[in-house]
C-alpha atoms as a PDB file:
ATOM      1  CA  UNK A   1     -23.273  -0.590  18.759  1.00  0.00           C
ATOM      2  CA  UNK A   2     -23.142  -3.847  17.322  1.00  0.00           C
ATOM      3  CA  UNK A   3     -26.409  -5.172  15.513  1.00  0.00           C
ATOM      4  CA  UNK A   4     -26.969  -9.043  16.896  1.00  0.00           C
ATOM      5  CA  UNK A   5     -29.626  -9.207  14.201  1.00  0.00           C
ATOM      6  CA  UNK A   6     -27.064  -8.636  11.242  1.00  0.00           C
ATOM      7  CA  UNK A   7     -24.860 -11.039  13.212  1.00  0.00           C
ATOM      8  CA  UNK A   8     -27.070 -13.524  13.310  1.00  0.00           C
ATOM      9  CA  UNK A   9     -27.239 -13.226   9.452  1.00  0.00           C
ATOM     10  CA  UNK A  10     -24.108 -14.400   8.180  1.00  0.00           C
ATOM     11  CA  UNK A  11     -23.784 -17.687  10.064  1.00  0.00           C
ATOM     12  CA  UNK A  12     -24.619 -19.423   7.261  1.00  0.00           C
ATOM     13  CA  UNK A  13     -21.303 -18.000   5.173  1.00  0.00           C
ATOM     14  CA  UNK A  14     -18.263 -19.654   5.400  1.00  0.00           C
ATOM     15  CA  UNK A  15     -14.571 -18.368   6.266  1.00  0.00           C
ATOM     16  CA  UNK A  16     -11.216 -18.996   5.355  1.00  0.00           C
ATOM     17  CA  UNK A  17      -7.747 -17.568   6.131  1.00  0.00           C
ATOM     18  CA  UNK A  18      -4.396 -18.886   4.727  1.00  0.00           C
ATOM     19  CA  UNK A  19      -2.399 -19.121   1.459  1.00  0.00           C
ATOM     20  CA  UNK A  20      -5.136 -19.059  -1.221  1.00  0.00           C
ATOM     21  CA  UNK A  21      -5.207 -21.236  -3.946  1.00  0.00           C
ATOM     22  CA  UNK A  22      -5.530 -20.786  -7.888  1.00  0.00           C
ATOM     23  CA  UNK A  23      -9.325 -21.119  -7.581  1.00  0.00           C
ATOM     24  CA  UNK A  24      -9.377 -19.180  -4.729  1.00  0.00           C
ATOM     25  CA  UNK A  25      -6.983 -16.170  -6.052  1.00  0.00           C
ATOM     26  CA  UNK A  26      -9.383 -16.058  -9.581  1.00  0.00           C
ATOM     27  CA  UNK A  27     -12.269 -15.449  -7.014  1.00  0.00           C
ATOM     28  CA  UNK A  28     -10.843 -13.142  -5.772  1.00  0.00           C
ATOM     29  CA  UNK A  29      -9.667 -11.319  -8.394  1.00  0.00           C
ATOM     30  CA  UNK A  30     -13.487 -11.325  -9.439  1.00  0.00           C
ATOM     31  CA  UNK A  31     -14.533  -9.656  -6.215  1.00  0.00           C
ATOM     32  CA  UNK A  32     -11.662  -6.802  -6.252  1.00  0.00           C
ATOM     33  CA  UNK A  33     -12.180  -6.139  -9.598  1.00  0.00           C
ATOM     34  CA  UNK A  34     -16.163  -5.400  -9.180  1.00  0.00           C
ATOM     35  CA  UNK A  35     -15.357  -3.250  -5.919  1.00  0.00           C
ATOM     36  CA  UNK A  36     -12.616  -1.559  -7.385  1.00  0.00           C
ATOM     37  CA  UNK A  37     -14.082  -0.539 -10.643  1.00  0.00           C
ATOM     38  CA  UNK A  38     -13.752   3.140 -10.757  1.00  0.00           C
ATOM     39  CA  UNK A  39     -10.201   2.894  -9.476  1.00  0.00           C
ATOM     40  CA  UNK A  40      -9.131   0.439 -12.216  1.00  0.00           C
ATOM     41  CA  UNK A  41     -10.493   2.872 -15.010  1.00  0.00           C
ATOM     42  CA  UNK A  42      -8.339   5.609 -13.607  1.00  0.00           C
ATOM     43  CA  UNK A  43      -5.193   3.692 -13.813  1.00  0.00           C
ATOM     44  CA  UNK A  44      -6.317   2.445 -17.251  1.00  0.00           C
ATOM     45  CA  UNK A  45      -6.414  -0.893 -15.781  1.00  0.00           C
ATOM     46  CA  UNK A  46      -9.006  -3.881 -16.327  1.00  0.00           C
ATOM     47  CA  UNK A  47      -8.946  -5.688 -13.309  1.00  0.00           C
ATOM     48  CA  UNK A  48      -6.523  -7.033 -10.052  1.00  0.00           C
ATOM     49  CA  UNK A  49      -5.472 -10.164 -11.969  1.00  0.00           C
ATOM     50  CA  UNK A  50      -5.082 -13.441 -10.601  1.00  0.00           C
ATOM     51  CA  UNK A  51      -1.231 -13.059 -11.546  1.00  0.00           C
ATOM     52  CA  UNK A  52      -0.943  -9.577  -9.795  1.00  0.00           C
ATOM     53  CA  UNK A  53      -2.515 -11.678  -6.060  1.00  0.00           C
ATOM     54  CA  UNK A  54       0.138 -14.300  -7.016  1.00  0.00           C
ATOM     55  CA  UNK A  55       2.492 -12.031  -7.470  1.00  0.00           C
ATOM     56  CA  UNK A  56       1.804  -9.881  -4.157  1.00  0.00           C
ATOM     57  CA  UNK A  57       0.475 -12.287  -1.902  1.00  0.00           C
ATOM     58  CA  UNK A  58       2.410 -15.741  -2.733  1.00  0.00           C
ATOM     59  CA  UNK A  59       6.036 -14.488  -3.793  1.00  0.00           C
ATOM     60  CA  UNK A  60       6.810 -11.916  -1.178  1.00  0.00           C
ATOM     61  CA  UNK A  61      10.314 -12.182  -0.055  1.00  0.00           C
ATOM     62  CA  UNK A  62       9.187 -10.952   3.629  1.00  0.00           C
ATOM     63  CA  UNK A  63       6.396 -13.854   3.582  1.00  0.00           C
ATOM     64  CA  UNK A  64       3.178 -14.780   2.084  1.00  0.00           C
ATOM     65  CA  UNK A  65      -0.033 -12.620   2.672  1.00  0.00           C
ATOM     66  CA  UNK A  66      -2.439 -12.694   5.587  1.00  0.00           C
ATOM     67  CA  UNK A  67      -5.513 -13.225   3.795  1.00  0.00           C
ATOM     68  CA  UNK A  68      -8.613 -13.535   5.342  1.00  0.00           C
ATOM     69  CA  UNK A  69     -12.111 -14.594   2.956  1.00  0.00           C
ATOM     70  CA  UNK A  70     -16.088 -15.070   3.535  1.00  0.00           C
ATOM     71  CA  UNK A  71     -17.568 -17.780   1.282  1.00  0.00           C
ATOM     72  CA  UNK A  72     -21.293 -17.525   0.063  1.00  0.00           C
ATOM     73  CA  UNK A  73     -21.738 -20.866  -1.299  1.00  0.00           C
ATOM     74  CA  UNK A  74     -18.609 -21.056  -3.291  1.00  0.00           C
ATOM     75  CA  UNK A  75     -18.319 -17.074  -4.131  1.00  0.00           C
ATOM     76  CA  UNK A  76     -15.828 -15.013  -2.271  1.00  0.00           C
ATOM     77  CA  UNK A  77     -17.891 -12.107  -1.109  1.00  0.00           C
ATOM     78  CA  UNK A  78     -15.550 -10.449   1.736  1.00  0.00           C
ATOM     79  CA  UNK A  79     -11.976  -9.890   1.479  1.00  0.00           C
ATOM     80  CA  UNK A  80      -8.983  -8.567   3.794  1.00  0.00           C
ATOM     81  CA  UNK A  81      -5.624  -9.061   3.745  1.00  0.00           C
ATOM     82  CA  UNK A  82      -1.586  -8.075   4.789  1.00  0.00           C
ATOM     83  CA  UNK A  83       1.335  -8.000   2.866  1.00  0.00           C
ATOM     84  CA  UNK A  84       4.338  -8.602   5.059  1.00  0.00           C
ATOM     85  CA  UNK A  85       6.893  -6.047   4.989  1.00  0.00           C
ATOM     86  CA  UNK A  86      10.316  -5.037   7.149  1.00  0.00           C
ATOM     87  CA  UNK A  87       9.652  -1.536   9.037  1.00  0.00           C
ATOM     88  CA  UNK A  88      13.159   0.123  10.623  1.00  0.00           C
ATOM     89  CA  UNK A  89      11.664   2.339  13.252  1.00  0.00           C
ATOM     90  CA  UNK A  90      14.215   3.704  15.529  1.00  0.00           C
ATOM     91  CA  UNK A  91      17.025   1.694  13.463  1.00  0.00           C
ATOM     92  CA  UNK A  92      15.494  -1.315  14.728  1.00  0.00           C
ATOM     93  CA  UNK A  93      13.543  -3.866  12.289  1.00  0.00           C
ATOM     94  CA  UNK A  94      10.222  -5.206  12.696  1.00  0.00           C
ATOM     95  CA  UNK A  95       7.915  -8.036  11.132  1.00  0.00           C
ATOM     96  CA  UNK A  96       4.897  -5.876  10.192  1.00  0.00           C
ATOM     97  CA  UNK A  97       2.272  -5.567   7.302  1.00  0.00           C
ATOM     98  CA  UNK A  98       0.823  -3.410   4.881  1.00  0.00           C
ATOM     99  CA  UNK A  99      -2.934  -3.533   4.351  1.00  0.00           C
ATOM    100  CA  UNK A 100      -3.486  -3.938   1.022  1.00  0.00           C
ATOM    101  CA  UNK A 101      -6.981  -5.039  -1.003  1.00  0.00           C
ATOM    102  CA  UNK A 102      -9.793  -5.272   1.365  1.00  0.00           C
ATOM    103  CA  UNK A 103     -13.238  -5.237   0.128  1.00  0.00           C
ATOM    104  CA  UNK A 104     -16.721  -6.456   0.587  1.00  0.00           C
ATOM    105  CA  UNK A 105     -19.726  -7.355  -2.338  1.00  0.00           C
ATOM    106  CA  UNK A 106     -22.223  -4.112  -2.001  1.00  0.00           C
ATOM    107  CA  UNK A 107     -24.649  -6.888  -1.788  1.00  0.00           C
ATOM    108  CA  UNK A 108     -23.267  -7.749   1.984  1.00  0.00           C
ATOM    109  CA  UNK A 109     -22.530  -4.106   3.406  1.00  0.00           C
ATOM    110  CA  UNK A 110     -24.200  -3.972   6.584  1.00  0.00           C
ATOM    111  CA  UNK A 111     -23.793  -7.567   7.812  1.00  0.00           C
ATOM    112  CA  UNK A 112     -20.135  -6.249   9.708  1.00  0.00           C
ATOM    113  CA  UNK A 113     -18.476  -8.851   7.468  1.00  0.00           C
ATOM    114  CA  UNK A 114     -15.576  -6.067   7.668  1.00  0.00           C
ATOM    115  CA  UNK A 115     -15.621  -5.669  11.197  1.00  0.00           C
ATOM    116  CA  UNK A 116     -15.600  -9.168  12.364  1.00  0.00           C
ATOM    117  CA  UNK A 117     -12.899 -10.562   9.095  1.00  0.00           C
ATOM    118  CA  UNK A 118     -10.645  -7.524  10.155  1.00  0.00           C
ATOM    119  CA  UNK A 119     -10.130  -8.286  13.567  1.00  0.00           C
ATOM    120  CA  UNK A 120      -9.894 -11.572  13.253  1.00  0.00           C
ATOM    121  CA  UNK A 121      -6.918 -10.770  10.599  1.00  0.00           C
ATOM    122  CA  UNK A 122      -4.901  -8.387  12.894  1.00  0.00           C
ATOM    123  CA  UNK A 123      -5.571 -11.255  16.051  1.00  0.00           C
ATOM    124  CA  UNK A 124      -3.679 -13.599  13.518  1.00  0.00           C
ATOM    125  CA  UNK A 125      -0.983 -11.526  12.628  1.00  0.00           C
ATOM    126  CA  UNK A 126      -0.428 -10.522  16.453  1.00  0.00           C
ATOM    127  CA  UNK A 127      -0.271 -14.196  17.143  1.00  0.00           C
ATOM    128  CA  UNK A 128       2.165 -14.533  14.210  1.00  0.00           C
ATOM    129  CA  UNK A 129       4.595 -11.870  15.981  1.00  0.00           C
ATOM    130  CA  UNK A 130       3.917  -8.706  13.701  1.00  0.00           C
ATOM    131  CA  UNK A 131       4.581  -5.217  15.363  1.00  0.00           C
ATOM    132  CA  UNK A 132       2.761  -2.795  13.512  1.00  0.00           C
ATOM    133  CA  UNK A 133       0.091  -2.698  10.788  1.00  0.00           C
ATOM    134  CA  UNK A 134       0.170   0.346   8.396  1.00  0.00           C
ATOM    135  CA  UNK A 135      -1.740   1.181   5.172  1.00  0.00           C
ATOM    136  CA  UNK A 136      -3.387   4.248   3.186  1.00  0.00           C
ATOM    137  CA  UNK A 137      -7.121   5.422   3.535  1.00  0.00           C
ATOM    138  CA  UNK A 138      -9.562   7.522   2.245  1.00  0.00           C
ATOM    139  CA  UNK A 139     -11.269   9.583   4.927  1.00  0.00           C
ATOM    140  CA  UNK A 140     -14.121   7.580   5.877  1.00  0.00           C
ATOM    141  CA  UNK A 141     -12.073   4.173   5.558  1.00  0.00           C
ATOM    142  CA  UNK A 142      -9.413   6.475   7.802  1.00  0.00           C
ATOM    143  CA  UNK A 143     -12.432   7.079  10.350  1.00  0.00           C
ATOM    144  CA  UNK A 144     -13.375   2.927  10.691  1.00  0.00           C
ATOM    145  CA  UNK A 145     -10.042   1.872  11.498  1.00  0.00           C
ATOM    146  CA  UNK A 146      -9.437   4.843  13.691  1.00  0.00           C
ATOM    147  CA  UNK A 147     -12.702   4.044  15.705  1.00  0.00           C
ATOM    148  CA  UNK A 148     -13.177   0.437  15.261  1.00  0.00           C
ATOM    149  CA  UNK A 149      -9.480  -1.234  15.231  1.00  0.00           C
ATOM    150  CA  UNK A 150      -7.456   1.581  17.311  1.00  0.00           C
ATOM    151  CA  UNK A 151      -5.381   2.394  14.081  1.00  0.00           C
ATOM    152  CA  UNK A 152      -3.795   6.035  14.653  1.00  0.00           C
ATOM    153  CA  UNK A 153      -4.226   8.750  11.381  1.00  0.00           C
ATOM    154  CA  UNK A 154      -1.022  10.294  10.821  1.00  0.00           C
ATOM    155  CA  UNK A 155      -1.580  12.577   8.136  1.00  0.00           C
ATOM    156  CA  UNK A 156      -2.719  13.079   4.391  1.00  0.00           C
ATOM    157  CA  UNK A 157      -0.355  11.814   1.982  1.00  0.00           C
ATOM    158  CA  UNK A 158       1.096  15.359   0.496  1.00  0.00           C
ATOM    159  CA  UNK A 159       1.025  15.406  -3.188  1.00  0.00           C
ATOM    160  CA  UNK A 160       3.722  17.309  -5.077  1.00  0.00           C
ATOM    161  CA  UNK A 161       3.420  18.561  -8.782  1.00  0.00           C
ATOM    162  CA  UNK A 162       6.274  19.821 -11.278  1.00  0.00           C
ATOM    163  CA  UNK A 163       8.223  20.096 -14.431  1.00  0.00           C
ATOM    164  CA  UNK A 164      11.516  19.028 -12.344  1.00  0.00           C
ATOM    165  CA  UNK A 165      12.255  16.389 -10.110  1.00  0.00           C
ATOM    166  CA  UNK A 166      11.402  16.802  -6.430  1.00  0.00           C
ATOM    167  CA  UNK A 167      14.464  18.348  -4.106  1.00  0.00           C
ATOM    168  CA  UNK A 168      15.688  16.414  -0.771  1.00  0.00           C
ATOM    169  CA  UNK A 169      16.101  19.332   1.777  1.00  0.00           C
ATOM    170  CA  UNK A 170      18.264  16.925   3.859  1.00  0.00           C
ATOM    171  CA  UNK A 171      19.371  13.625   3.578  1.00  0.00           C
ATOM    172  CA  UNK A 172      18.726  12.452   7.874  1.00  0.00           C
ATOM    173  CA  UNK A 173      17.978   9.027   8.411  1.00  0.00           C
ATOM    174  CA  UNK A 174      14.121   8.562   9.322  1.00  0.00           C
ATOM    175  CA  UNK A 175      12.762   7.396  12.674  1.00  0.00           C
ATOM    176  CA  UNK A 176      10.513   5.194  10.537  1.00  0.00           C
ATOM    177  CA  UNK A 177      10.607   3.729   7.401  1.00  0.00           C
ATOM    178  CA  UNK A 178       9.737   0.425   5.297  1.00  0.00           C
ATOM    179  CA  UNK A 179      13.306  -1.449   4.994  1.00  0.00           C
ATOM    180  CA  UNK A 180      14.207  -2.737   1.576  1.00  0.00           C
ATOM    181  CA  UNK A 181      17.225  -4.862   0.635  1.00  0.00           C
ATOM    182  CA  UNK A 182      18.154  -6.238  -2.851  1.00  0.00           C
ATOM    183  CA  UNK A 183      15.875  -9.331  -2.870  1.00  0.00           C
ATOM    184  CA  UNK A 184      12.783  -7.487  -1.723  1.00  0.00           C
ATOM    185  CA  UNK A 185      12.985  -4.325  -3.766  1.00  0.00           C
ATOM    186  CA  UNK A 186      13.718  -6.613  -6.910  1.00  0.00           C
ATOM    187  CA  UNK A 187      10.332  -8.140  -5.784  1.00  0.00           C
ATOM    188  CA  UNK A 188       8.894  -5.204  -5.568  1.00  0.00           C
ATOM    189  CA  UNK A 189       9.632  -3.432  -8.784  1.00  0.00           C
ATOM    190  CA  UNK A 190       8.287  -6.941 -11.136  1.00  0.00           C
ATOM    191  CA  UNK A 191       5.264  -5.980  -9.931  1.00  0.00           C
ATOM    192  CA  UNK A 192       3.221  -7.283 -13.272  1.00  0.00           C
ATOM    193  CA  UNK A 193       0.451  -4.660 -13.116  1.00  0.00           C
ATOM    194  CA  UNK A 194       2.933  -1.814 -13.939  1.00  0.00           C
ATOM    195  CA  UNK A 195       6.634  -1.329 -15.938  1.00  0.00           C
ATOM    196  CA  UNK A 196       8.952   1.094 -13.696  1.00  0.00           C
ATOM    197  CA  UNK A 197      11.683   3.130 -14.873  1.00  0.00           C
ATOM    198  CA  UNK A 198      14.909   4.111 -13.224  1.00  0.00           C
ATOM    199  CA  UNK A 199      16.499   7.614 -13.561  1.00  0.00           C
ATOM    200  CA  UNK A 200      20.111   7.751 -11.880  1.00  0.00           C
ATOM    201  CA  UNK A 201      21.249  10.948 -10.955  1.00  0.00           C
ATOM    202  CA  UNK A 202      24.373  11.536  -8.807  1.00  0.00           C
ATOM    203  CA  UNK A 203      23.658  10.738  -5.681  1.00  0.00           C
ATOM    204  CA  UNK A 204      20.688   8.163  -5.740  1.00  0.00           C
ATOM    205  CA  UNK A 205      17.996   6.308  -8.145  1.00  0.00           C
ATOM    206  CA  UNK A 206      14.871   7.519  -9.020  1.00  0.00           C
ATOM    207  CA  UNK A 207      11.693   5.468  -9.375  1.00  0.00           C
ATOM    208  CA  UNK A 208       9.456   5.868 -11.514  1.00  0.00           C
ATOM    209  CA  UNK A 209       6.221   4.771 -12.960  1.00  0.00           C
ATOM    210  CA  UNK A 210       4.710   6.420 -16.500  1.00  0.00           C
ATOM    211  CA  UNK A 211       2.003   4.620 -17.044  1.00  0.00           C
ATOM    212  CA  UNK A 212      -0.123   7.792 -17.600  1.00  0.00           C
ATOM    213  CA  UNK A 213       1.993   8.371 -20.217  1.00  0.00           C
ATOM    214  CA  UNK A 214       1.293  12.175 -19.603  1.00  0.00           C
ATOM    215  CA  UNK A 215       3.510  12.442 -16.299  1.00  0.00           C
ATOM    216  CA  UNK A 216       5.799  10.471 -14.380  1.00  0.00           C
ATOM    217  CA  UNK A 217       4.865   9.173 -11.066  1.00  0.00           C
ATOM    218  CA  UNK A 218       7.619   9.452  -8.398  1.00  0.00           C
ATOM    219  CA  UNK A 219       7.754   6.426  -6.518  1.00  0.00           C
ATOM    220  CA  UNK A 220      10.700   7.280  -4.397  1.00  0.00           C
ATOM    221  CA  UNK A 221      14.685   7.593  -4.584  1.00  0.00           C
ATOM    222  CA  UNK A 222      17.440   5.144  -3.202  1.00  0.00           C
ATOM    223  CA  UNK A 223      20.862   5.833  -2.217  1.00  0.00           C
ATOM    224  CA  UNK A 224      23.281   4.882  -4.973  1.00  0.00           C
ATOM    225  CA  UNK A 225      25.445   3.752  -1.847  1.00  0.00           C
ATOM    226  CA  UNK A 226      22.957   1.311  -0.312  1.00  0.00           C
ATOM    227  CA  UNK A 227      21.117   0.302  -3.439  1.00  0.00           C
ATOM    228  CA  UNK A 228      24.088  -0.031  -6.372  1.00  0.00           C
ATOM    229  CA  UNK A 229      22.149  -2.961  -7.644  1.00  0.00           C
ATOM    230  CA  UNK A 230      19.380  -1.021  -9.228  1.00  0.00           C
ATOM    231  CA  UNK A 231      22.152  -0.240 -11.660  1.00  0.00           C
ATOM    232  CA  UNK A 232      21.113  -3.784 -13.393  1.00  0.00           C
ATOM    233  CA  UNK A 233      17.297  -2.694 -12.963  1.00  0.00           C
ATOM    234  CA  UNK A 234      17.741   0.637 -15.082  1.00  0.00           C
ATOM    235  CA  UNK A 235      19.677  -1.445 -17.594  1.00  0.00           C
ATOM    236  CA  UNK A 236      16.951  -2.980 -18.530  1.00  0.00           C
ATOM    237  CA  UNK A 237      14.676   0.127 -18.986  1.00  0.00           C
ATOM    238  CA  UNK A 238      15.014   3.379 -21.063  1.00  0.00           C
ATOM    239  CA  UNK A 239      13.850   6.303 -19.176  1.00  0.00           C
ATOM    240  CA  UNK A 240      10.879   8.637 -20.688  1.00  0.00           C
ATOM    241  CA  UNK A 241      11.062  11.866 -19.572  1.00  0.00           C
ATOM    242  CA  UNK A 242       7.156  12.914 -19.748  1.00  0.00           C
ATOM    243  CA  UNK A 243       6.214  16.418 -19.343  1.00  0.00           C
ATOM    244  CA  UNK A 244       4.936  16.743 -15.588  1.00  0.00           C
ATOM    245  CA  UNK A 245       5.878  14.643 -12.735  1.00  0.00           C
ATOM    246  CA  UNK A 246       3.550  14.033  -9.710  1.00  0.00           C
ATOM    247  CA  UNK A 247       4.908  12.642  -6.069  1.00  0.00           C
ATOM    248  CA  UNK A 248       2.739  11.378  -3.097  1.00  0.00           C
ATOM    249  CA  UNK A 249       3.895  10.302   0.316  1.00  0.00           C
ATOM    250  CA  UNK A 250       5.087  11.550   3.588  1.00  0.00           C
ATOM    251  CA  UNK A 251       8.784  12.696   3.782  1.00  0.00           C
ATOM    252  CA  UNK A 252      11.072  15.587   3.499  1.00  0.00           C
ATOM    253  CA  UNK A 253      10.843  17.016  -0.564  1.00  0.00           C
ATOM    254  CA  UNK A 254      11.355  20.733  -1.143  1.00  0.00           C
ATOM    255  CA  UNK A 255       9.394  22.332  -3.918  1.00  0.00           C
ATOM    256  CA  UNK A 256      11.485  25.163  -4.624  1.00  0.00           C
ATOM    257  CA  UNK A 257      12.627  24.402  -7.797  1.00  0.00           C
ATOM    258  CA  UNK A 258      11.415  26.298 -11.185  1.00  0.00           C
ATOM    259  CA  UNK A 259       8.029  25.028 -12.038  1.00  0.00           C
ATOM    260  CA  UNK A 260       7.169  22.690  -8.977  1.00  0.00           C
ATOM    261  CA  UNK A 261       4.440  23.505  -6.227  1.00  0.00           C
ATOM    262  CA  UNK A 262       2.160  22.045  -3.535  1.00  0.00           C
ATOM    263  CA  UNK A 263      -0.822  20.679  -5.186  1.00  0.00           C
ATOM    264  CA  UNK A 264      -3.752  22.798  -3.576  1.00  0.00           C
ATOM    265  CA  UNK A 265      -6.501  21.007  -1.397  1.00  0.00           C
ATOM    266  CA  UNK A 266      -9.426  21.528  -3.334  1.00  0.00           C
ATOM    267  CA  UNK A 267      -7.914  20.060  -6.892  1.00  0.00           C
ATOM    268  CA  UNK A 268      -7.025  16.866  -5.026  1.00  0.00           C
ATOM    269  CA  UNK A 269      -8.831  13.691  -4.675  1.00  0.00           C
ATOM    270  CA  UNK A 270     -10.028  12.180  -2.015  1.00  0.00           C
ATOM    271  CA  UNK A 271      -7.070  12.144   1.371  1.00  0.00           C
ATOM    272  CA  UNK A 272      -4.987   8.728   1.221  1.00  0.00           C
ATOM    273  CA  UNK A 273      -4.746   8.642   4.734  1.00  0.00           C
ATOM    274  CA  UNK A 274      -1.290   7.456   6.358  1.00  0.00           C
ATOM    275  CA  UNK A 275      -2.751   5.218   9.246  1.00  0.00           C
ATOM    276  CA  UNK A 276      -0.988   3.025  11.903  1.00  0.00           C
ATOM    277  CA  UNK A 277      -1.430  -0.063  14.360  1.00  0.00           C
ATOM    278  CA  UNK A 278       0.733  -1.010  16.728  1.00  0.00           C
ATOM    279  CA  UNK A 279      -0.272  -4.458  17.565  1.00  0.00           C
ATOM    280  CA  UNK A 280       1.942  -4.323  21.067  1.00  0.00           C
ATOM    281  CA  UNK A 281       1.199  -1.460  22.611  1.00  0.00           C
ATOM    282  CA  UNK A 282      -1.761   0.898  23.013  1.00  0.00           C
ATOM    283  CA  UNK A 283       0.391   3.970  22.624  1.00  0.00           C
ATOM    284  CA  UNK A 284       1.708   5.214  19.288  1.00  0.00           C
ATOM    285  CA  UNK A 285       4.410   8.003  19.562  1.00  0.00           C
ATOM    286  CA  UNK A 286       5.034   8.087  16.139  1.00  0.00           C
ATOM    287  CA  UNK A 287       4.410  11.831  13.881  1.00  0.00           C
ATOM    288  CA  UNK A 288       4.349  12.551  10.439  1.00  0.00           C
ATOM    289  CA  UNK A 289       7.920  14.057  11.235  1.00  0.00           C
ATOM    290  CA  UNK A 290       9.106  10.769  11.901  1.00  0.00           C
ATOM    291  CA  UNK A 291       8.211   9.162   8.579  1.00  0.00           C
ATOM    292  CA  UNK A 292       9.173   8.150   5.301  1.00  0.00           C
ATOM    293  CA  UNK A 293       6.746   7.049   2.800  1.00  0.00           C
ATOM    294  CA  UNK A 294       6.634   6.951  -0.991  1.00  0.00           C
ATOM    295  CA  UNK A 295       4.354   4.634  -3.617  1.00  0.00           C
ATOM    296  CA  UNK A 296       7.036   2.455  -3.649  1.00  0.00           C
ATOM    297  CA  UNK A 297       6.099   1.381  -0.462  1.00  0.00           C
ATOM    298  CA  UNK A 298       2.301   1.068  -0.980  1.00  0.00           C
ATOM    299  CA  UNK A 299       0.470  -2.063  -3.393  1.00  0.00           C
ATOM    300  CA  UNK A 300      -1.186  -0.255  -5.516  1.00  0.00           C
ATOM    301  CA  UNK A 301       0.987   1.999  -8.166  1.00  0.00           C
END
């Protein structure tokens, strides 16, 4: 149920959606980098800078961000926003969006400045002609836009550990899958927060990103057929080969290999959540079967 009382108590705050501007994207970087803290220090990180928001929300090939902000007097103390992004479900493509950075001050929890900046976001972005809204979540973030927003929680990301690189078992095309092309992937991998490298093997291109300098995170692998550009990409980068590499997502590895296993429940962290909207239609018939997702596809590594 709905408080009116807490309501009632943030008519006085102000609200803005829309490209934001320098000012705007430093204030924001303020607020993210408070809420965000402990998840900064763990990817030996400082802070969301105001070039990493310009970077993700204002030179996206697929579009600028959704953003969505509550103003106390001129501080930015709610945040929520979509990234634009191509989804191929079915071998059809689809405007949708990724939610990204979303966040509110602790000082404001409880006034359903989350509730009411959220809808209001995916009501914009149905108006704009997206299809579906998809993003990771821990379990209780999982829960809210399960009950709240009529997201659907696919699964747990599965998270893969070895000495070797992870094994295909086949190579079928996926029911549903973000959709890169030359100009969007380029995008993708100048991300300024982190430095990828490329590994080319026969078949396809490995991504990866070492910035734990102890193992390599597997972002994902591209066809050296469809993607025979990223040949200029690992040009530019000499691959580290780090003693253990770790892989997260939804899609179909094999750890059979020498050395490589199934990273038991109780060492992991908390679930990132694989969750879905489908903005026109009630009905979701899409299964973690049906999926491919890697951290290339997701805003934060």
């Amino acid at each position: 149920m709905i408080d009116s009382e807490k309501i009632n108590e943030t008519k006085n705050l102000k609200e803005s959606y829309g490209t934001l501007s320098e000012e705007e994207l430093k204030k924001t970087s303020i607020l993210l980098s408070r809420v965000f803290k402990k998840n900064l220090k763990i990817q030996w990180k400082k802070e969301f800078s105001p070039s990493f928001l310009d970077w993700l929300y204002n030179k996206n090939p697929n579009g600028k961000a959704i953003t969505y902000n509550v103003f106390d007097n001129e501080n930015i103390i709610a945040h929520f926003s979509l990234v634009p992004i191509t989804i191929t479900y079915n071998k059809k493509n689809f405007k949708s969006a990724l939610s990204v950075l979303t966040a509110v001050d602790e000082k404001y929890r409880g006034l359903y400045l989350f509730y009411r900046i959220a809808n209001k976001t995916f009501e914009l972005a149905k108006s704009m002609g997206f299809k579906f809204i998809i993003g990771v979540a821990n379990d209780i973030s999982a829960e809210l836009f399960v009950k709240s927003f009529q997201f659907k929680s696919i699964s747990p990301l599965e998270v893969k550990v070895g000495l070797n690189a992870f094994q295909k078992k086949n190579y079928a095309f996926p029911n549903f899958k973000i959709f890169w092309n030359n100009e969007t992937l380029s995008w993708r991998l100048n991300n300024p927060r982190f430095k990828y490298q490329i590994y080319e093997s026969k078949k396809e291109f490995k991504i990866y990103n070492n910035n734990y300098k102890i193992f390599n995170i597997d972002m994902g692998s591209f066809s050296k057929e469809e993607y025979s550009f990223l040949i200029d990409h690992k040009n530019k980068a000499n691959f580290n080969f780090l003693p253990f590499s770790i892989w997260i997502g939804l899609d179909d590895y094999s750890t059979k290999k020498l050395f490589s296993f199934n990273l038991p429940n109780f060492l992991k962290p908390s679930a990132l959540n694989f969750i879905i909207k489908d903005l026109t239609s009630k009905k979701i018939e899409i299964e973690k079967k049906d999926i491919k997702f890697n951290l290339i596809d997701f805003d934060i590594f």
